[in-house]
Every structure is written in C-alpha cells, then in structure tokens.
C-alpha atoms as a PDB file:
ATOM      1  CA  UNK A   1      57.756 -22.641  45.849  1.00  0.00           C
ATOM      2  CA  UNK A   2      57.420 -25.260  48.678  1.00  0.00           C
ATOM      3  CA  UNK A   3      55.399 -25.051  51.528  1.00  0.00           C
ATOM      4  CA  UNK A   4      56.634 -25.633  54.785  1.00  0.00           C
ATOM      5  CA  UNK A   5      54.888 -26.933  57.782  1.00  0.00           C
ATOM      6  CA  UNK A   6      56.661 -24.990  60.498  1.00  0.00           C
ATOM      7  CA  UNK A   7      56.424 -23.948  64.043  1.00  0.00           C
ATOM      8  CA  UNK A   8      57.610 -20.471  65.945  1.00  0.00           C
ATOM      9  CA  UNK A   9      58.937 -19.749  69.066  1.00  0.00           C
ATOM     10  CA  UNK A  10      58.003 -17.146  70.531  1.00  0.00           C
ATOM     11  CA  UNK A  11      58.955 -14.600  73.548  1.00  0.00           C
ATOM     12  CA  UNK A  12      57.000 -13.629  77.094  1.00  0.00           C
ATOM     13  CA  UNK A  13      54.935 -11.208  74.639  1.00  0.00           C
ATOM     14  CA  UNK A  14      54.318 -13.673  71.760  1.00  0.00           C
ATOM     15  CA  UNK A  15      56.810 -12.213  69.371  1.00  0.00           C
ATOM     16  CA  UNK A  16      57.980 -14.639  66.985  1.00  0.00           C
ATOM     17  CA  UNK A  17      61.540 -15.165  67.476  1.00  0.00           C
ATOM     18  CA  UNK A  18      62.574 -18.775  66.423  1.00  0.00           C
ATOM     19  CA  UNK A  19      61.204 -20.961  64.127  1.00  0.00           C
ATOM     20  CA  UNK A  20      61.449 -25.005  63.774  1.00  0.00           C
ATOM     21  CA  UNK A  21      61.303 -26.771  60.949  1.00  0.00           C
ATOM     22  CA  UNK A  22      61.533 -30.513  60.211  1.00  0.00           C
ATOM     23  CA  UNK A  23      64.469 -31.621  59.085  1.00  0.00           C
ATOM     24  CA  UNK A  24      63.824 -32.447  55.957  1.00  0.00           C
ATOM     25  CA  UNK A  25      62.556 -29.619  54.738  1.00  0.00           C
ATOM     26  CA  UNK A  26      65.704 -27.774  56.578  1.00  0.00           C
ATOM     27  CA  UNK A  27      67.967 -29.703  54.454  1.00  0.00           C
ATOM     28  CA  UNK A  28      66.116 -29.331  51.204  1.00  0.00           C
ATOM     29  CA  UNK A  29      66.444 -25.230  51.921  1.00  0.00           C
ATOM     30  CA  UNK A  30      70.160 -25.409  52.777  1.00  0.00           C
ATOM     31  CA  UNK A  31      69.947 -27.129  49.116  1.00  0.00           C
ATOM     32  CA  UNK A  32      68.585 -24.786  47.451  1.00  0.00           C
ATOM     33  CA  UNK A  33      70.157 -21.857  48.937  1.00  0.00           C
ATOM     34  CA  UNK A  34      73.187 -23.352  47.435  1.00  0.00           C
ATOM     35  CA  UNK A  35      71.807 -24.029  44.219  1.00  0.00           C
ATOM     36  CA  UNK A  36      71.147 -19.905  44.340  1.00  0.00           C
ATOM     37  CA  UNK A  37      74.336 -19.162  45.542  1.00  0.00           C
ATOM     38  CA  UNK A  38      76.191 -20.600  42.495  1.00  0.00           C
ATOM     39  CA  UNK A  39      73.604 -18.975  39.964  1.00  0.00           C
ATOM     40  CA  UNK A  40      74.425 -15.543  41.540  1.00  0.00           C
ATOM     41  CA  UNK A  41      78.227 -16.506  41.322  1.00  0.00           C
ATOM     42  CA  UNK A  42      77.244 -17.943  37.700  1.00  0.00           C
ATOM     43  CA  UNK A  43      75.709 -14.688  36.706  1.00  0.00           C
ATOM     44  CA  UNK A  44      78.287 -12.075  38.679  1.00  0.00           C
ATOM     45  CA  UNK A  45      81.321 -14.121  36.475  1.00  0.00           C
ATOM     46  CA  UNK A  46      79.098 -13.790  33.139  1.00  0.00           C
ATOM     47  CA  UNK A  47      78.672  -9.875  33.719  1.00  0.00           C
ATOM     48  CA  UNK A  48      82.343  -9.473  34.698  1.00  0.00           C
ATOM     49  CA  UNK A  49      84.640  -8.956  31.652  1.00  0.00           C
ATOM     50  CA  UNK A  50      87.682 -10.948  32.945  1.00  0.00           C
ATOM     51  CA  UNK A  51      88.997 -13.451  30.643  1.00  0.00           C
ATOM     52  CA  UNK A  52      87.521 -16.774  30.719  1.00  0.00           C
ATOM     53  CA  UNK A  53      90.046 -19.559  30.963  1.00  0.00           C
ATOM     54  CA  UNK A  54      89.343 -23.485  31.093  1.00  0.00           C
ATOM     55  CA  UNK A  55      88.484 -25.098  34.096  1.00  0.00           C
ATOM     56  CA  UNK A  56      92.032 -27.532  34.051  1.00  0.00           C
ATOM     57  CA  UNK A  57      94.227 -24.211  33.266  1.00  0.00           C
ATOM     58  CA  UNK A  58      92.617 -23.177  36.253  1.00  0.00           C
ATOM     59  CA  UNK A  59      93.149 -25.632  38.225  1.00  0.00           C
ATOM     60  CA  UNK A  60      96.608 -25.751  37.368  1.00  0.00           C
ATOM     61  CA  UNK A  61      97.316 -22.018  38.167  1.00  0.00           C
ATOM     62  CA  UNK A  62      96.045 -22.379  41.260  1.00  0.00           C
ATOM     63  CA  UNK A  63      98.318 -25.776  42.229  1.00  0.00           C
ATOM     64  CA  UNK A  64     101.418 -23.712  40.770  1.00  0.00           C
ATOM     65  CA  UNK A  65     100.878 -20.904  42.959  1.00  0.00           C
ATOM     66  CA  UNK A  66     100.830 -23.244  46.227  1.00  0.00           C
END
C-alpha cells in the first residue's frame, strides 16, 4: 500500500473533517479505485451463471437494440 503525505482540516473543536492531498497522489487513488471497481465487476460476472457471450456479439446486441 502507498503512503500518503496528507493534511486535515479540521472544525472549531479540532475534529477532522476534510482532508488534502496532493494531486498526484489524488489521481493515482481515483486509479486505483477503478482498477478495484472492474475486479469486483470481474468477479460478480464470474460468480453469476449467465451465459457468457463474446465481446463483438455483444457489442452488436447492444447497437441492434438502439
């Protein structure tokens, strides 16, 4: 895991309730939350048991029904 170098905001009683981040690193997490998001979709399709059809067949079902 990275390490971040960030910095809070906080409220009139010092509660944390922002955080910054350079941008850099902000980008590289929007990345990788991504990256995560299609390995959950990758793994919820591989558990489902719908059909698996080929990418192109796909593609073209999904022009026809425009």
């Amino acid at each position: 895991m990275n390490t971040f170098k960030e910095s809070y905001i906080v409220d009139e009683k010092g509660n944390r309730v922002g955080v910054i981040l350079d941008i850099a690193n902000y980008y590289q997490l929007l990345e990788e939350l991504e990256e995560l998001e299609s390995i959950r979709a990758y793994e919820a399709a591989k558990a489902s048991e719908d059909e698996a059809i080929p990418f192109e067949q796909a593609v073209s079902e999904i022009e026809q029904a425009r």
